[in-house]
C-alpha atoms as a PDB file:
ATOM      1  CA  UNK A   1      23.391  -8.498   0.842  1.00  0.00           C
ATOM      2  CA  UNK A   2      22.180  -9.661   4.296  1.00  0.00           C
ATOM      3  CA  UNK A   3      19.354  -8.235   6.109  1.00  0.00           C
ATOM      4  CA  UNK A   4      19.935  -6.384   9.468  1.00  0.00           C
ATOM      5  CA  UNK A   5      16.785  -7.648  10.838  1.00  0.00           C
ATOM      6  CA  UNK A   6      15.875  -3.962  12.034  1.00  0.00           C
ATOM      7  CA  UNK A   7      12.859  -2.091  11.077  1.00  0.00           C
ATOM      8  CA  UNK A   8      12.945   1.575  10.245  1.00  0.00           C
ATOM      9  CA  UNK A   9      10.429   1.742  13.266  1.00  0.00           C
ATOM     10  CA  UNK A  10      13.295   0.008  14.781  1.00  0.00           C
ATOM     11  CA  UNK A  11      15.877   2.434  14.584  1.00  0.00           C
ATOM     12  CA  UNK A  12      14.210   5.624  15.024  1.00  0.00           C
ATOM     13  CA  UNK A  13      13.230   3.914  18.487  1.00  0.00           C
ATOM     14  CA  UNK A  14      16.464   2.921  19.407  1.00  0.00           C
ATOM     15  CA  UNK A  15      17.951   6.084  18.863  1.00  0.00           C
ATOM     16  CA  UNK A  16      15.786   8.403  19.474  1.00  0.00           C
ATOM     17  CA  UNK A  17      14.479  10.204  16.374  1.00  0.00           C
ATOM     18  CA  UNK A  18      11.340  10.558  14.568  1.00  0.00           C
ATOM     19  CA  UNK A  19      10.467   7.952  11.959  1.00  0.00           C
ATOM     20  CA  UNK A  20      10.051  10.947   9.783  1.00  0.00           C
ATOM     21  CA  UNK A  21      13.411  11.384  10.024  1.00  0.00           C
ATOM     22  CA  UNK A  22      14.707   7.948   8.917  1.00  0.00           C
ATOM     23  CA  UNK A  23      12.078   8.158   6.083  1.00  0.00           C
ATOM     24  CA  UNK A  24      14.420  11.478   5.355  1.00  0.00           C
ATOM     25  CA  UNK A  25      17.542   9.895   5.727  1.00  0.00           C
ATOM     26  CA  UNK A  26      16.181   6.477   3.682  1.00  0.00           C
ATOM     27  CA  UNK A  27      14.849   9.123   0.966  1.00  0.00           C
ATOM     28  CA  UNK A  28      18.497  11.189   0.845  1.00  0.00           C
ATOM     29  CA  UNK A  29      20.408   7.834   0.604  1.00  0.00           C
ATOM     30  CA  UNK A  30      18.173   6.177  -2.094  1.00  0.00           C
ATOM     31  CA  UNK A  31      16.743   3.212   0.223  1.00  0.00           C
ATOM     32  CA  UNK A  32      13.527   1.975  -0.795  1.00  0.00           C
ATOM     33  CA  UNK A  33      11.081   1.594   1.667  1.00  0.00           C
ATOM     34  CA  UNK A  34       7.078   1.141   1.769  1.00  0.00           C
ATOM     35  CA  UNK A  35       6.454   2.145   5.392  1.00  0.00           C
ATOM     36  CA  UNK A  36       7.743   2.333   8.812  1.00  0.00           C
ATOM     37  CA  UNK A  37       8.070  -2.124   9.522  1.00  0.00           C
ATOM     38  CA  UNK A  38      10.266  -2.049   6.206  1.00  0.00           C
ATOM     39  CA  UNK A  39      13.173  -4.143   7.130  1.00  0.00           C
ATOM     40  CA  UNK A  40      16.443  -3.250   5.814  1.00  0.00           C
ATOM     41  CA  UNK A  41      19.479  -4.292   4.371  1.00  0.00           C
ATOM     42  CA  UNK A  42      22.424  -4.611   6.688  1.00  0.00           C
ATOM     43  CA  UNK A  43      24.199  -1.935   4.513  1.00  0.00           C
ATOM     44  CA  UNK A  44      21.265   0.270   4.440  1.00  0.00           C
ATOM     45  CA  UNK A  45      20.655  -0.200   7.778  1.00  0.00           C
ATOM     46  CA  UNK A  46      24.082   0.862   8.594  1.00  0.00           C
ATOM     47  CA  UNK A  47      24.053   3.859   6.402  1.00  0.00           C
ATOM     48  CA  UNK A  48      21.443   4.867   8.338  1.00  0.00           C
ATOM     49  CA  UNK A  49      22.716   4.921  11.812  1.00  0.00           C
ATOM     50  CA  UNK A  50      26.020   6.386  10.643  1.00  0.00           C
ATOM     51  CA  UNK A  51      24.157   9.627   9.680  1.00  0.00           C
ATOM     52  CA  UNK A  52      21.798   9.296  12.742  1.00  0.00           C
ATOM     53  CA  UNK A  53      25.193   9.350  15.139  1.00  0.00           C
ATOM     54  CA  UNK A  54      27.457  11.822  12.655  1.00  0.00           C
ATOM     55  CA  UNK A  55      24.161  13.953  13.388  1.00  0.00           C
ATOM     56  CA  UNK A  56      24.137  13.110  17.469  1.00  0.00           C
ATOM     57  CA  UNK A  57      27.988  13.606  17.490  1.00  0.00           C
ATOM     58  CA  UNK A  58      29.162  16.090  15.082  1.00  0.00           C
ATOM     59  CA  UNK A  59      32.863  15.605  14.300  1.00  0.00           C
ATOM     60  CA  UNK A  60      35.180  18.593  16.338  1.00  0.00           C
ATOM     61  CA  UNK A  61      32.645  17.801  19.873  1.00  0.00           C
ATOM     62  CA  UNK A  62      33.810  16.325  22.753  1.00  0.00           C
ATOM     63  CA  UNK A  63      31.499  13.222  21.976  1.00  0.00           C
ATOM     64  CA  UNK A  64      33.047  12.734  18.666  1.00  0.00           C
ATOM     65  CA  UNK A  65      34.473   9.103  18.024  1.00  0.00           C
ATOM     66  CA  UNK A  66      37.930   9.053  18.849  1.00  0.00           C
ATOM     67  CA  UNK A  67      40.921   7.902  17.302  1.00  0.00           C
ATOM     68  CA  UNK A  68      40.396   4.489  18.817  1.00  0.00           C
ATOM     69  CA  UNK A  69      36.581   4.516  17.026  1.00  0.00           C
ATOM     70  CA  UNK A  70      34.785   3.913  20.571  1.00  0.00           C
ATOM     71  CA  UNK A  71      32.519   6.712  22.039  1.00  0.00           C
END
C-alpha cells in the first residue's frame, strides 16, 4: 500500500473540517493514527475524503457528483 503523503492535519485543512473530525472519521473506519502529522495510507487517505465530500455533498443535492463523476 502506498502512502498519500497527506497528514490528517492535512486534510482537515484542505477541506475544511476540524481535525476532530478526521480523528472521528479515522476512528469509524479503523485507521490507526497517533496524532494529527500521522501520514496516511493512500487508501486510508482516500476513505477519508470520500466521507468528508459524501458529507459536503449529500447524494439527491444539486452538488451531488453527477453521472459523469465531476462536481
Amino acid at each position: 500500500m502506498g502512502f498519500a503523503n497527506l497528514s490528517i492535519a492535512e486534510i482537515a485543512a484542505d477541506y475544511s473540517v476540524p481535525v476532530e473530525k478526521v480523528f472521528s472519521l479515522c476512528d469509524q473506519l479503523g485507521i490507526a493514527y497517533k496524532h494529527q502529522k500521522t501520514r496516511l495510507a493512500l487508501e486510508d487517505a482516500k476513505a477519508i475524503i470520500s466521507q468528508i465530500l459524501c458529507e459536503i455533498y449529500p447524494k439527491g443535492t444539486s452538488d451531488s457528483v453527477n453521472d459523469a463523476g465531476v462536481i
